[in-house]
Protein backbone atom coordinates (compact mmCIF):
# COMPACT_ATOMS: atom_id res chain seq x y z
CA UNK A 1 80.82 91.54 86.98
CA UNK A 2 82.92 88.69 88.32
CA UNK A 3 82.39 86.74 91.82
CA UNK A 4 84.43 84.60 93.66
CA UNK A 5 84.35 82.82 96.29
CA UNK A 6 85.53 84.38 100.15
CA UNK A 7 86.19 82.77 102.81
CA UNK A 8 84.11 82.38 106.02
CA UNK A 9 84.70 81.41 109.62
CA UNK A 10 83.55 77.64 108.83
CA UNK A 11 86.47 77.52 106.13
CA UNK A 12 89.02 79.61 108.40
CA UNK A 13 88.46 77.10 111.08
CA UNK A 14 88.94 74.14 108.89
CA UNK A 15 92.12 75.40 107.53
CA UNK A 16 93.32 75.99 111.04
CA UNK A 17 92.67 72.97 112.14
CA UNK A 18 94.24 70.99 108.91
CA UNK A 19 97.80 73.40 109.67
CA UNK A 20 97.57 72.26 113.20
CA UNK A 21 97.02 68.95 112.56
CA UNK A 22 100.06 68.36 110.37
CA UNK A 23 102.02 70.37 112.83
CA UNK A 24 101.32 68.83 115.83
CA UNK A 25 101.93 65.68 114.16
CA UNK A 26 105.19 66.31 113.49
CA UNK A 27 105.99 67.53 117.07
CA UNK A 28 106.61 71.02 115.46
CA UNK A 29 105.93 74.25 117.80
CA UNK A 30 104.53 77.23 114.46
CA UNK A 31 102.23 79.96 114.85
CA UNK A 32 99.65 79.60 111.64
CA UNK A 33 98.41 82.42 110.41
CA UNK A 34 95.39 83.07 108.07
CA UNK A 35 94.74 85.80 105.81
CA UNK A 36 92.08 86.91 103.35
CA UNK A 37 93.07 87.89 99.39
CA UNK A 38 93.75 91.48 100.22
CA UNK A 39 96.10 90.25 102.82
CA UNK A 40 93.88 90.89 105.74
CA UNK A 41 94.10 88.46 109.06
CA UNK A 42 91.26 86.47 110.04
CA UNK A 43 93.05 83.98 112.20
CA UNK A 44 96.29 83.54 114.24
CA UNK A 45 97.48 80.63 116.49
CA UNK A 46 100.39 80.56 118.56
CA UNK A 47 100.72 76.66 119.03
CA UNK A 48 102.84 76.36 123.02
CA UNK A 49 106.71 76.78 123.19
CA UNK A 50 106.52 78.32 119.71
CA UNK A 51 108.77 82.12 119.56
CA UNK A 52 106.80 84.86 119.79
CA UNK A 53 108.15 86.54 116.92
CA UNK A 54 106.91 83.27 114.32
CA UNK A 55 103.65 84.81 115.03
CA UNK A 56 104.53 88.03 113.07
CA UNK A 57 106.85 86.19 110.59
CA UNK A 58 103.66 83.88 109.84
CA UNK A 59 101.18 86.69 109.52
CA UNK A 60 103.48 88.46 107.13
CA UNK A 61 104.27 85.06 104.82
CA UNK A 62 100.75 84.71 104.19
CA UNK A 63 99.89 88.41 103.37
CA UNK A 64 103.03 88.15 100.92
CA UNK A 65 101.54 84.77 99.47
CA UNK A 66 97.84 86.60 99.04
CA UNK A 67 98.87 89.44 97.61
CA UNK A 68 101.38 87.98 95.09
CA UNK A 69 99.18 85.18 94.14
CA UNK A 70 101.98 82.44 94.94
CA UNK A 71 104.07 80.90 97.47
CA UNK A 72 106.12 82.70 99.32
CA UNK A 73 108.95 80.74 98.37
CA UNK A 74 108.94 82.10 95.06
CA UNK A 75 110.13 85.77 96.28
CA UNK A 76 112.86 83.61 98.51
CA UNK A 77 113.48 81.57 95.18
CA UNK A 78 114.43 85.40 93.53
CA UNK A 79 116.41 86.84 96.36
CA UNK A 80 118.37 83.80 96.50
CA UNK A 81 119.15 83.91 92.97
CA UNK A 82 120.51 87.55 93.02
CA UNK A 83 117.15 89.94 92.90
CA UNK A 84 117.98 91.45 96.11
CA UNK A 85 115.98 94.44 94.72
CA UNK A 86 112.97 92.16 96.55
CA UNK A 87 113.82 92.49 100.06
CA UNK A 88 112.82 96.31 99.90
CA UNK A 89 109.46 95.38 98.76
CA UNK A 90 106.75 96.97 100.92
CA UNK A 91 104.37 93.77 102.78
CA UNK A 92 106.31 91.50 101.34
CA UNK A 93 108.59 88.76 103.32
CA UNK A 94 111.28 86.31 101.35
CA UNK A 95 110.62 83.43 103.36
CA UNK A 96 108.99 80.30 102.79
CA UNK A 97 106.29 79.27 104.47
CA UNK A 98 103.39 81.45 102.96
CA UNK A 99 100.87 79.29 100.34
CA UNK A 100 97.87 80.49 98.76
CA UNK A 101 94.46 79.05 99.18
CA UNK A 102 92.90 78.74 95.86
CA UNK A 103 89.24 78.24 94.98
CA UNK A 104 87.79 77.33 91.38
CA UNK A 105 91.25 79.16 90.19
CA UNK A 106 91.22 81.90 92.37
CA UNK A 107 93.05 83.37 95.01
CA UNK A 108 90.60 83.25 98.33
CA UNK A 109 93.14 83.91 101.20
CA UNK A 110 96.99 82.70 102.43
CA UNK A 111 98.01 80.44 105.17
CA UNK A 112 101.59 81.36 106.41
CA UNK A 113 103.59 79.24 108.71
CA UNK A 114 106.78 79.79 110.79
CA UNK A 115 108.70 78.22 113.89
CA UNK A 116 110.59 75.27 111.68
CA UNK A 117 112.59 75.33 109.36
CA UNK A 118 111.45 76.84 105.74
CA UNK A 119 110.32 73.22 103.84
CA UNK A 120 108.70 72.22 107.45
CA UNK A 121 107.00 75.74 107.44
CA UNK A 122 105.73 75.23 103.89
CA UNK A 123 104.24 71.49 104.42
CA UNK A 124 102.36 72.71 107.32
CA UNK A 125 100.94 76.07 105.45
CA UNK A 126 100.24 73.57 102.10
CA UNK A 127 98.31 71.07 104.66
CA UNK A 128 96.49 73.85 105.47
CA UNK A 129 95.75 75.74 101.95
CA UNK A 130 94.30 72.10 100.43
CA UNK A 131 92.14 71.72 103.05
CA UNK A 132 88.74 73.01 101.61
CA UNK A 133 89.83 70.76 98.39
């Protein structure tokens, strides 16, 4: 049988705060949204004067990036280069911003970002997803 590792509060917390940290200090207004590997939401913040709607666009880049095993940005990467087929994927978002958080080689849980733009999204969510390394 195999085991891995799963993630707690204590680990949830410290990836929230990591994402915040890098957001707030680049002045940048995200929701941050963390998921287990099955997709499943264990946290959410809404940092203030962030859009309502980043909240569900965050939620939804780091199920994508947890249940695909990748960044988001990949399934952006493919749509972009002409697999529009992708966009009528069920739970799945083409938007950058979603990063897996990997322990001892496997996939534990997502972070998902969004408020910024894409690249801004994606260095808060990867500040975030290294932060139990």
């Amino acid at each position: 049988m195999n085991s891995k590792a799963v993630l707690s509060q204590k680990e949830v917390s410290l990836i929230l705060a990591a994402a915040r940290s890098e957001a707030q200090r680049n002045q940048w207004n995200v929701s941050i949204a963390v998921v287990d590997d099955g997709g499943h939401p264990l946290a959410l913040e809404r940092l203030d004067g962030c859009a309502p709607i980043s909240a569900y666009i965050a939620t939804e880049k780091a199920r994508t990036s947890a249940l695909g095993r990748r960044e988001s940005k990949g399934y952006e990467d493919m749509v972009n280069g002409g697999r529009s087929a992708f966009l009528s994927a069920p739970l799945l978002t083409s938007l950058e911003g979603g990063v897996p958080i990997i322990v001892d080689g496997q996939v534990v849980g997502a972070v998902g970002v969004s408020g910024v733009k894409a690249e801004q999204d994606a260095q808060v969510a990867k500040a975030g997803s290294q932060a139990l390394n």
